[in-house]
PDB file of N, CA and C in Angstrom:
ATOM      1  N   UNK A   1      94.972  78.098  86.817  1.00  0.00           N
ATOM      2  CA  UNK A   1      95.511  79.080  85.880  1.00  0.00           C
ATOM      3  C   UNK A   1      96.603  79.893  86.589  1.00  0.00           C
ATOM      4  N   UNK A   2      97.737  80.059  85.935  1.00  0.00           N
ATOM      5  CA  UNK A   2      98.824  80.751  86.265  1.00  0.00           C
ATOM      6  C   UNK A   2      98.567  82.136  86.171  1.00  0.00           C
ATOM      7  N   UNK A   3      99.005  82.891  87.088  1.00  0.00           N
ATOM      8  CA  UNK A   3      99.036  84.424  86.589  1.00  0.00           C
ATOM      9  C   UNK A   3     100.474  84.697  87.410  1.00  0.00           C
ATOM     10  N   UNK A   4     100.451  85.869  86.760  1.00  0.00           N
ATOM     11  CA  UNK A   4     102.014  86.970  86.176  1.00  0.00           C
ATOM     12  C   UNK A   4     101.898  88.440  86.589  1.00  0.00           C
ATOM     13  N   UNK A   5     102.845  88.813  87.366  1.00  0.00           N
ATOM     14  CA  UNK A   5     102.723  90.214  87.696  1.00  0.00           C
ATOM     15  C   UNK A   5     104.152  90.684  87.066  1.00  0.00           C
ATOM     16  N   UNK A   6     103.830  92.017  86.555  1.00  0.00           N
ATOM     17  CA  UNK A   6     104.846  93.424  86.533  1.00  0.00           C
ATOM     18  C   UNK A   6     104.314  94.094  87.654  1.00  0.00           C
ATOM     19  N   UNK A   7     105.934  94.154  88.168  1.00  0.00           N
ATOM     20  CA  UNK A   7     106.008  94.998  88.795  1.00  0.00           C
ATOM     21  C   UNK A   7     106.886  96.382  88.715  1.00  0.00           C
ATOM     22  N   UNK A   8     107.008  97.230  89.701  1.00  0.00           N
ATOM     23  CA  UNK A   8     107.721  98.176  90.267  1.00  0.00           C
ATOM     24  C   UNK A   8     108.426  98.605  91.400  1.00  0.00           C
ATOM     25  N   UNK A   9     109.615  98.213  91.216  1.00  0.00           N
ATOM     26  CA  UNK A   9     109.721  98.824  93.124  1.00  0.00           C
ATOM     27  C   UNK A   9     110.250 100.017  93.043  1.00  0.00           C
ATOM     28  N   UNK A  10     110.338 100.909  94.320  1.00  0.00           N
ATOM     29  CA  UNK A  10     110.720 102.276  94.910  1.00  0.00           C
ATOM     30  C   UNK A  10     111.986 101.756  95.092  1.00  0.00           C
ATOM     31  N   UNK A  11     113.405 101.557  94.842  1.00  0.00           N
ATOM     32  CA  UNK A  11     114.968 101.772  95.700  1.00  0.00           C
ATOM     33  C   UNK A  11     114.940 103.162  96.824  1.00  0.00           C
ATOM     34  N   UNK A  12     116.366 102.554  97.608  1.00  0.00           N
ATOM     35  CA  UNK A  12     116.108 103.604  98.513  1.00  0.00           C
ATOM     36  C   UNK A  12     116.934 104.635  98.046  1.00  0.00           C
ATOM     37  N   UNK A  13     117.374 104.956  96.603  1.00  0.00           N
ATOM     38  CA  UNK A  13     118.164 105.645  96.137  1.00  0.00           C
ATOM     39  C   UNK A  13     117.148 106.738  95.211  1.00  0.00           C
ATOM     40  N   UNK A  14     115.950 106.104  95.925  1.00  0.00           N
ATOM     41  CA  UNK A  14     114.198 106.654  94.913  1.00  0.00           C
ATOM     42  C   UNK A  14     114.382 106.195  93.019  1.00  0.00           C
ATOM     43  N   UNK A  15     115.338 105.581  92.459  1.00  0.00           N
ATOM     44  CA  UNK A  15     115.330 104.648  91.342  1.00  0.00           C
ATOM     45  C   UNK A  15     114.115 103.868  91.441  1.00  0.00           C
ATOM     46  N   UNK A  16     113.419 103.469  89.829  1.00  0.00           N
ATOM     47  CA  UNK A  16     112.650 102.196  89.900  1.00  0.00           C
ATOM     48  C   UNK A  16     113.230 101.203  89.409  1.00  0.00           C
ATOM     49  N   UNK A  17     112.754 100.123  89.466  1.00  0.00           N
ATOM     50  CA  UNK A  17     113.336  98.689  89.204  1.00  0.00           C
ATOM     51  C   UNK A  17     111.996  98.744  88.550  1.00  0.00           C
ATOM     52  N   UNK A  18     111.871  97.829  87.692  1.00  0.00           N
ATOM     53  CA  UNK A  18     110.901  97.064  87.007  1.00  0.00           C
ATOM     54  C   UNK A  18     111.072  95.439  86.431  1.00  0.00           C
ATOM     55  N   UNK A  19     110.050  94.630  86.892  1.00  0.00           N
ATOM     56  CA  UNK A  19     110.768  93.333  86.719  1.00  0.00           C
ATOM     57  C   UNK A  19     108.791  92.507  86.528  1.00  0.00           C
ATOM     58  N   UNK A  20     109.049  91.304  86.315  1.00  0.00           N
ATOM     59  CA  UNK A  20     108.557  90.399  85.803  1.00  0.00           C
ATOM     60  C   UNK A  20     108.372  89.457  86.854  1.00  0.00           C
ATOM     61  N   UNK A  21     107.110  88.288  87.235  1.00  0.00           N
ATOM     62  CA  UNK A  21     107.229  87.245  88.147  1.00  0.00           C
ATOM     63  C   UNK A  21     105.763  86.691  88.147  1.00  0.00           C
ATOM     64  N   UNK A  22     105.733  85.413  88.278  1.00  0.00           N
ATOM     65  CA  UNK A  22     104.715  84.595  89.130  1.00  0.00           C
ATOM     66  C   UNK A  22     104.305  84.307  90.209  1.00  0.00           C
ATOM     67  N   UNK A  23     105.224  84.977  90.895  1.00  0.00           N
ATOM     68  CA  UNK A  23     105.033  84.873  92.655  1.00  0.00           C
ATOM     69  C   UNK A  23     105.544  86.590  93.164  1.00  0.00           C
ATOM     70  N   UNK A  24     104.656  87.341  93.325  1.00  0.00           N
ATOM     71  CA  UNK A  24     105.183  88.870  93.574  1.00  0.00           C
ATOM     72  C   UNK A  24     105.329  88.679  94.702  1.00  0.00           C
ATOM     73  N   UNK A  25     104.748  88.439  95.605  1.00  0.00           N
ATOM     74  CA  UNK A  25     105.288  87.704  97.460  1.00  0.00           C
ATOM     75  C   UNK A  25     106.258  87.707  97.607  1.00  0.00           C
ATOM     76  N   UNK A  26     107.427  86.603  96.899  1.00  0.00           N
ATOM     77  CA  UNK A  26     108.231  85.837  96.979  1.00  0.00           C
ATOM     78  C   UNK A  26     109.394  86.549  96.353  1.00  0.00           C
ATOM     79  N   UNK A  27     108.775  87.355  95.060  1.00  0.00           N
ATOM     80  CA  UNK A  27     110.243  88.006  94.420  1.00  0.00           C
ATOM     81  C   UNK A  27     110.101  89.300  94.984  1.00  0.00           C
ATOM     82  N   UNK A  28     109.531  90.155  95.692  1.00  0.00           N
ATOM     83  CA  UNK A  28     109.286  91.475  96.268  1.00  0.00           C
ATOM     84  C   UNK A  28     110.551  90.824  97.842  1.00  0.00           C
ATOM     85  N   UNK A  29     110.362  89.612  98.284  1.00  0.00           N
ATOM     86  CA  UNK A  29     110.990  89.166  99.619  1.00  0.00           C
ATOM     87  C   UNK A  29     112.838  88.854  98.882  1.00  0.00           C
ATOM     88  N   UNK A  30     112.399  88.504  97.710  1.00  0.00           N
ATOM     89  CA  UNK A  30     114.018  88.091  97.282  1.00  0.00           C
ATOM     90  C   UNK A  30     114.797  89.440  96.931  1.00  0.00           C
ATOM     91  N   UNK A  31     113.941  90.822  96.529  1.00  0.00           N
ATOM     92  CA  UNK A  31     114.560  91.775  96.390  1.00  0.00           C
ATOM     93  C   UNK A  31     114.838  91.976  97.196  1.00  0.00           C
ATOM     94  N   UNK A  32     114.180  92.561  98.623  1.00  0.00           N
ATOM     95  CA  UNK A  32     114.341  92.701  99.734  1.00  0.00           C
ATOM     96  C   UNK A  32     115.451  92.183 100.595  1.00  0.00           C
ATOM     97  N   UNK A  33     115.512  90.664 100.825  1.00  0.00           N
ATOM     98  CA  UNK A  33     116.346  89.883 101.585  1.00  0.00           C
ATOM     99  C   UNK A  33     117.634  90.089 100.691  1.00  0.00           C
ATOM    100  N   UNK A  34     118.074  90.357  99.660  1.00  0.00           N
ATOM    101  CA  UNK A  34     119.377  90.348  98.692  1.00  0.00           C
ATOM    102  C   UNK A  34     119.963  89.006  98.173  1.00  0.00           C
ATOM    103  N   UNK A  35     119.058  89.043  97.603  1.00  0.00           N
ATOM    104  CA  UNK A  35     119.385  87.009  97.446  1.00  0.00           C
ATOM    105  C   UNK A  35     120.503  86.923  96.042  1.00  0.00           C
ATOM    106  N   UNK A  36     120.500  88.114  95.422  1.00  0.00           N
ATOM    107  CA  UNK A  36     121.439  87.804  94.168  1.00  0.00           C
ATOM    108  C   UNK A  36     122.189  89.269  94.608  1.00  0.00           C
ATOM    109  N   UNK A  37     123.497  89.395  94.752  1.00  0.00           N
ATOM    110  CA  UNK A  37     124.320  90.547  95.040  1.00  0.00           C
ATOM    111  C   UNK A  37     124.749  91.376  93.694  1.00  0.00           C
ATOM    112  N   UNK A  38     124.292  90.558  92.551  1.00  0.00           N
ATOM    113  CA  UNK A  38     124.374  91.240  91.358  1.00  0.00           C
ATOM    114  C   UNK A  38     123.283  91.857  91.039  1.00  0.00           C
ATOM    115  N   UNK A  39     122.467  91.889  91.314  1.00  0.00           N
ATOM    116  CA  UNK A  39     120.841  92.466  91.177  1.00  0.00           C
ATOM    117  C   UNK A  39     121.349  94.018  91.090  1.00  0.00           C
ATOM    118  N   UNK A  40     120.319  94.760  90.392  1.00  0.00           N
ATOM    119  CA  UNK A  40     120.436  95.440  90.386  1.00  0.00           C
ATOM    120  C   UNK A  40     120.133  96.261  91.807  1.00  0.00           C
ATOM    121  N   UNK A  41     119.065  95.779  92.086  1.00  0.00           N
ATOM    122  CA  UNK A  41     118.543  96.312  93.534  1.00  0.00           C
ATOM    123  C   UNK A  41     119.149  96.768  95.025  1.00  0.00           C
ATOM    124  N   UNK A  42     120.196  95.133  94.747  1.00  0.00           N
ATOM    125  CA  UNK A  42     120.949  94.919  95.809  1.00  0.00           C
ATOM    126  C   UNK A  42     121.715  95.796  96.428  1.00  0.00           C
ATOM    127  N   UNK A  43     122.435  96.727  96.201  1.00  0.00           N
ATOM    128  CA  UNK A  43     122.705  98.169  97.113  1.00  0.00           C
ATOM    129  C   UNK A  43     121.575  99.268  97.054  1.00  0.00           C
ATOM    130  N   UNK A  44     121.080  98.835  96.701  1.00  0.00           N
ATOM    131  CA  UNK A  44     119.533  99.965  96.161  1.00  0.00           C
ATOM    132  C   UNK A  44     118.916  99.754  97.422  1.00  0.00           C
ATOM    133  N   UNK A  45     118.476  98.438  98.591  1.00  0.00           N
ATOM    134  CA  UNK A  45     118.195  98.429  99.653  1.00  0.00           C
ATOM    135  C   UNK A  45     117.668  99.340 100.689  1.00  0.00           C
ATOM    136  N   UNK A  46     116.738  99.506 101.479  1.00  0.00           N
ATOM    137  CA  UNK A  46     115.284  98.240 101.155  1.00  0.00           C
ATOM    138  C   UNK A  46     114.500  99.376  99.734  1.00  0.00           C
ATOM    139  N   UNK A  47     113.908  98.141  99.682  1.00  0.00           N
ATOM    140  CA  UNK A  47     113.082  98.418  98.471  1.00  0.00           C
ATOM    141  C   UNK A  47     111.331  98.677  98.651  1.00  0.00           C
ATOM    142  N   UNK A  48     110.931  98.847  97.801  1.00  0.00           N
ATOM    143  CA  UNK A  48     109.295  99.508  98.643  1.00  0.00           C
ATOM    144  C   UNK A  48     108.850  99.340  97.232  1.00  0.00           C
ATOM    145  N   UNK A  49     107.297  98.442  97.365  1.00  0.00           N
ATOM    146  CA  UNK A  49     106.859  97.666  96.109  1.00  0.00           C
ATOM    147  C   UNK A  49     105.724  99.195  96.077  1.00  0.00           C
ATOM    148  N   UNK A  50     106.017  99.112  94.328  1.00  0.00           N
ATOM    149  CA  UNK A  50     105.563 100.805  94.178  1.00  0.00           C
ATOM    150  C   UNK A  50     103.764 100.445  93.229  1.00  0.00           C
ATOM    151  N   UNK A  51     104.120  99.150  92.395  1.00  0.00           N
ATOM    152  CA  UNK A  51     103.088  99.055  92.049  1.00  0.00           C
ATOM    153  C   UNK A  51     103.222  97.862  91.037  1.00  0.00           C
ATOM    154  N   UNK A  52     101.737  97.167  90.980  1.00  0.00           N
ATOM    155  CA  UNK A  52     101.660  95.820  90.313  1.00  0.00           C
ATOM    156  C   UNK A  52     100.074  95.752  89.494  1.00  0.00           C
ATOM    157  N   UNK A  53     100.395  94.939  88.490  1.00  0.00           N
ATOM    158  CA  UNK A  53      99.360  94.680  87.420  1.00  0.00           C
ATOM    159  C   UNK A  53      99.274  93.712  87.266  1.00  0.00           C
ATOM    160  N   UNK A  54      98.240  92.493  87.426  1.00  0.00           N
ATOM    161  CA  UNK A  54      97.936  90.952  86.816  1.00  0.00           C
ATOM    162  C   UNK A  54      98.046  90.728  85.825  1.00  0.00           C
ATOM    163  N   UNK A  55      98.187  89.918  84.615  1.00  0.00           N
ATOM    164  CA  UNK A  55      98.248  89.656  83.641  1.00  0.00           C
ATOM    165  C   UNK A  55      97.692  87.795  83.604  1.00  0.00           C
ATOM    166  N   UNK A  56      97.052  87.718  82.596  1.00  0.00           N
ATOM    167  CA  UNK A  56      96.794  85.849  82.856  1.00  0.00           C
ATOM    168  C   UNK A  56      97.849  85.457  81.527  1.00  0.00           C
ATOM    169  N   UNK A  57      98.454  86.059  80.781  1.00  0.00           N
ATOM    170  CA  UNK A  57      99.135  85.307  80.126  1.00  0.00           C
ATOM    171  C   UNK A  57     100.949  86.075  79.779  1.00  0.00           C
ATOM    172  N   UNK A  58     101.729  85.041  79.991  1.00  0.00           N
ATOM    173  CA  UNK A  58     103.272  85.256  80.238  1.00  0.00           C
ATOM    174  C   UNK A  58     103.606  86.356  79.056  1.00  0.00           C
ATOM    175  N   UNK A  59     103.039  86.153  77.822  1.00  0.00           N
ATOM    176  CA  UNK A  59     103.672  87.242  76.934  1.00  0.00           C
ATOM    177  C   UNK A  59     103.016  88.695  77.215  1.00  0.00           C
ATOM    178  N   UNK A  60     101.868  88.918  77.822  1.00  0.00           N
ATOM    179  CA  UNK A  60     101.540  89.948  78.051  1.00  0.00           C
ATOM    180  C   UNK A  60     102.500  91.035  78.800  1.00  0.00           C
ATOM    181  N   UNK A  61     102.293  89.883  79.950  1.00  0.00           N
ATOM    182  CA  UNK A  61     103.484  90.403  80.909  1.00  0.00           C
ATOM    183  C   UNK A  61     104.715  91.038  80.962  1.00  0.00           C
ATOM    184  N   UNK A  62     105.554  89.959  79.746  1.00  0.00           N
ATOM    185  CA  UNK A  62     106.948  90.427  79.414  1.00  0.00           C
ATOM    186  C   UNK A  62     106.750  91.368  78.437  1.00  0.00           C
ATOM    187  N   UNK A  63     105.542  91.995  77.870  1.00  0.00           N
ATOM    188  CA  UNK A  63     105.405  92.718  76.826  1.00  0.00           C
ATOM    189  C   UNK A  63     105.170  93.939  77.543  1.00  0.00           C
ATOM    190  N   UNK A  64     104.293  93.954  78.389  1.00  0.00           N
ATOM    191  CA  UNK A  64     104.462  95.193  79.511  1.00  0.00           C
ATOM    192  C   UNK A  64     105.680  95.329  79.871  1.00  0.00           C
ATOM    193  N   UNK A  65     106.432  94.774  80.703  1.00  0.00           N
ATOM    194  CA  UNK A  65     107.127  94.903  81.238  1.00  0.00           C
ATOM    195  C   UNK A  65     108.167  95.557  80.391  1.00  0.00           C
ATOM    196  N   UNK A  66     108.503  95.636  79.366  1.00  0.00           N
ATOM    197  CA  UNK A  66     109.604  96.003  77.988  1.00  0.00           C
ATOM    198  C   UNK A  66     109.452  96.882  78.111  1.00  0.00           C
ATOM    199  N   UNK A  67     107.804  96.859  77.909  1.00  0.00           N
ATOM    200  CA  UNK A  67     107.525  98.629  77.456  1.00  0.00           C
ATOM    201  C   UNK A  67     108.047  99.823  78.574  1.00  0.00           C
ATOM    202  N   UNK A  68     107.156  99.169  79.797  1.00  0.00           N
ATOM    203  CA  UNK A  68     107.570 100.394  81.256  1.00  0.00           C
ATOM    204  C   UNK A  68     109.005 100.599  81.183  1.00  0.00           C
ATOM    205  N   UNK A  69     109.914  99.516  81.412  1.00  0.00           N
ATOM    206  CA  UNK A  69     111.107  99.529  81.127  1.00  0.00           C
ATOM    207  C   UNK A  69     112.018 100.552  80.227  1.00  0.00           C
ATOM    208  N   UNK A  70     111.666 101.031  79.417  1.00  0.00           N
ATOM    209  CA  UNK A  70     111.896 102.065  78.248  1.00  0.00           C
ATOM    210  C   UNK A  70     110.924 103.432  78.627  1.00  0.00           C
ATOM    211  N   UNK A  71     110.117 103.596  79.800  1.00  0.00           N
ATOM    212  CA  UNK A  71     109.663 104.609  80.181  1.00  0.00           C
ATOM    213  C   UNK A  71     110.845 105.348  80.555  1.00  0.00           C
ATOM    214  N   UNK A  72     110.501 107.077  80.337  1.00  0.00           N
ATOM    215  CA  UNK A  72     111.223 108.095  81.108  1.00  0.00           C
ATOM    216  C   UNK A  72     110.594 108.004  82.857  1.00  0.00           C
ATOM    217  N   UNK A  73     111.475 108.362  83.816  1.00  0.00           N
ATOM    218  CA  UNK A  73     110.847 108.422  85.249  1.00  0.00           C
ATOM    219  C   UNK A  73     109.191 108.998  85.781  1.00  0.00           C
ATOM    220  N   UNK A  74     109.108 109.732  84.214  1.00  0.00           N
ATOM    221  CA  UNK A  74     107.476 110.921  84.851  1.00  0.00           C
ATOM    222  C   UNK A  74     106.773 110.201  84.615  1.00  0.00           C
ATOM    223  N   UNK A  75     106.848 109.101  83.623  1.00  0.00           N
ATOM    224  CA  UNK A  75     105.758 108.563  83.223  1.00  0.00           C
ATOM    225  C   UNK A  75     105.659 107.409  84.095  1.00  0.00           C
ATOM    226  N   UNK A  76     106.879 106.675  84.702  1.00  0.00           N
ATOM    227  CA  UNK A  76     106.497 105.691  85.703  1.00  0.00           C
ATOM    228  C   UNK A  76     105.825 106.097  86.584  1.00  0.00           C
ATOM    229  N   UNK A  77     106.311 107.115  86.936  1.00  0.00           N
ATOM    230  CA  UNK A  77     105.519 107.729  87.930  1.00  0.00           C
ATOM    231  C   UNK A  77     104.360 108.290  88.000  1.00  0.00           C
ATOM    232  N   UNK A  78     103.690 108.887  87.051  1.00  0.00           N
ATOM    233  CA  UNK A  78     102.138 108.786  86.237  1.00  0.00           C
ATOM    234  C   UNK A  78     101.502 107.524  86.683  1.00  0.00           C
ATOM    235  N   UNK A  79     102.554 106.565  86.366  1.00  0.00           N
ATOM    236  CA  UNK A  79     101.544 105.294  86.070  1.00  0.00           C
ATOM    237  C   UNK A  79     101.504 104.850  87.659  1.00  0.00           C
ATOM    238  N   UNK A  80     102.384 105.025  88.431  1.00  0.00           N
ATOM    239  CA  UNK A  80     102.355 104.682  90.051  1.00  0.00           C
ATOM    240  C   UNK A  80     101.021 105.261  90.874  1.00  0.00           C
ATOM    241  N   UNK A  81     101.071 106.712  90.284  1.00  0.00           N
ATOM    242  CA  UNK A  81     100.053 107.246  90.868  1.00  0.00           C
ATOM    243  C   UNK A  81      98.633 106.841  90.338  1.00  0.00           C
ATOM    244  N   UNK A  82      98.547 106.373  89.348  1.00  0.00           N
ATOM    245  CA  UNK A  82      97.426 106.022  88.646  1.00  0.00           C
ATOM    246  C   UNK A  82      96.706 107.044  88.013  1.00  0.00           C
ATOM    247  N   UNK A  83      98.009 107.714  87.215  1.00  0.00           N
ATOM    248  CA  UNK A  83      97.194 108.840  86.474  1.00  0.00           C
ATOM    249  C   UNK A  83      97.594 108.745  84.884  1.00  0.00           C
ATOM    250  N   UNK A  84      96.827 107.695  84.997  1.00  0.00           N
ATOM    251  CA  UNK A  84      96.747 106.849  83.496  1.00  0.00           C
ATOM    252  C   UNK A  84      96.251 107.490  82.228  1.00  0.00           C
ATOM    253  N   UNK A  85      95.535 108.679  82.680  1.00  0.00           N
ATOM    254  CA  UNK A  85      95.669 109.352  81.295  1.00  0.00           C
ATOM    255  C   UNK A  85      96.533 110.655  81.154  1.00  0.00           C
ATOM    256  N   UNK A  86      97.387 110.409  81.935  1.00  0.00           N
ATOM    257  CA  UNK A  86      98.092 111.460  81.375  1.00  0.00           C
ATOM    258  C   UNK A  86      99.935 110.568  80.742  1.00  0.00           C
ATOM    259  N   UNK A  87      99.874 109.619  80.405  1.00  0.00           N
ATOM    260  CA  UNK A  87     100.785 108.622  79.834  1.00  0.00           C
ATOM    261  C   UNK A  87     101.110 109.110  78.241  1.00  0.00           C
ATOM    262  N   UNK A  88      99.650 109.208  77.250  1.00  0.00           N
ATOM    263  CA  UNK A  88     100.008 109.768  75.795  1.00  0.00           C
ATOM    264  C   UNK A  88     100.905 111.210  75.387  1.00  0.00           C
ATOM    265  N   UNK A  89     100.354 111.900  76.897  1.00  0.00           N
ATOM    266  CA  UNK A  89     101.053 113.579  77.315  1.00  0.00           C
ATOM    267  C   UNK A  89     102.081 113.308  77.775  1.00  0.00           C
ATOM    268  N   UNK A  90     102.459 112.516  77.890  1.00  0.00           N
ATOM    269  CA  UNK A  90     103.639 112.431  78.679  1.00  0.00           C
ATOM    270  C   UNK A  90     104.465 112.136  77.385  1.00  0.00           C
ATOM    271  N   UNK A  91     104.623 110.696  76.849  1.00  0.00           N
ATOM    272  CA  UNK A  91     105.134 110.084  76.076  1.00  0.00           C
ATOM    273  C   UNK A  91     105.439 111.411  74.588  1.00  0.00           C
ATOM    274  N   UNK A  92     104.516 112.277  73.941  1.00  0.00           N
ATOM    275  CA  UNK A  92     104.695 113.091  73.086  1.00  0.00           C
ATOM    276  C   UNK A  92     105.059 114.236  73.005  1.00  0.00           C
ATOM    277  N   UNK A  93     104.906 114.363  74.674  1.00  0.00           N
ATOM    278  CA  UNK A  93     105.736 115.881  75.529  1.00  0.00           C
ATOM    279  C   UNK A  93     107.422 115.614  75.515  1.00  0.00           C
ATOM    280  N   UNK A  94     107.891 114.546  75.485  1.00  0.00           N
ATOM    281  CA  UNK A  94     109.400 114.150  75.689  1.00  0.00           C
ATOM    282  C   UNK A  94     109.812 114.106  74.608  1.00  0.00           C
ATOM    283  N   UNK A  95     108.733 113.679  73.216  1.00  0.00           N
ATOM    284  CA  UNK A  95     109.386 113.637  71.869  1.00  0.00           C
ATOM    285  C   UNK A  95     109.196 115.366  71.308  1.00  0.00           C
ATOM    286  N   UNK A  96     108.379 115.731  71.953  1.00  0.00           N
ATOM    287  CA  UNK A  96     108.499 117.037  71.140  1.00  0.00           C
ATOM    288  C   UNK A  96     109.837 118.028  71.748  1.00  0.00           C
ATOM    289  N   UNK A  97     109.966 117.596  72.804  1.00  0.00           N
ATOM    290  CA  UNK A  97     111.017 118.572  73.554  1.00  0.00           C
ATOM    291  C   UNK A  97     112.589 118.062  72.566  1.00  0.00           C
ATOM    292  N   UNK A  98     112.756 116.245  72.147  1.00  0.00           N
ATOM    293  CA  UNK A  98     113.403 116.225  71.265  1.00  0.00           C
ATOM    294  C   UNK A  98     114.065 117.104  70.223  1.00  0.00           C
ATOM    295  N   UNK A  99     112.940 117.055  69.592  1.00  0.00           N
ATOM    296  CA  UNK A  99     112.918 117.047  68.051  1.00  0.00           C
ATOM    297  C   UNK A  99     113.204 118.646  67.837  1.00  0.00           C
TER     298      UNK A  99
END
């Protein structure tokens, strides 16, 4: 059985990256080493893996991954620290400051 990680990395610019993979080893080493100079990462250098979640199936994954992706920074960072319930406070604290 295949499994799928989202991830997160730290840039050294303190930015997150958020990305998608089957081999987190391997794509945490390709961020790292600069293997695509268009990456976003790639002047972002070195990078520091901030945090990862299993998934056993590919749409899960890319479905997470969308979502974090469209996070504001507090809440990635909520979720880095593993302070997972404070994500709904977070998410309705930013719309109310909106509106």
């Amino acid at each position: 059985m295949k499994t799928y990680f989202v991830y997160i990395l730290k840039c050294s610019d303190s930015t997150y990256y958020t990305g998608v993979t089957n081999n987190l080893d391997e794509r945490v080493y390709e961020h790292q080493a600069g293997f695509d100079p268009k990456a976003y990462t790639f002047r972002r250098r070195p990078v520091e893996l901030s945090y990862s979640k299993e998934f056993a199936e590919v749409n899960d994954a890319i479905a997470f991954e969308k979502q974090v992706k469209g996070w504001r920074r507090a809440k990635k960072l909520a979720l880095i620290e593993g302070r997972i319930e404070e994500l709904p406070e977070l998410a309705t604290a930013y719309f109310r400051k909106q509106g």
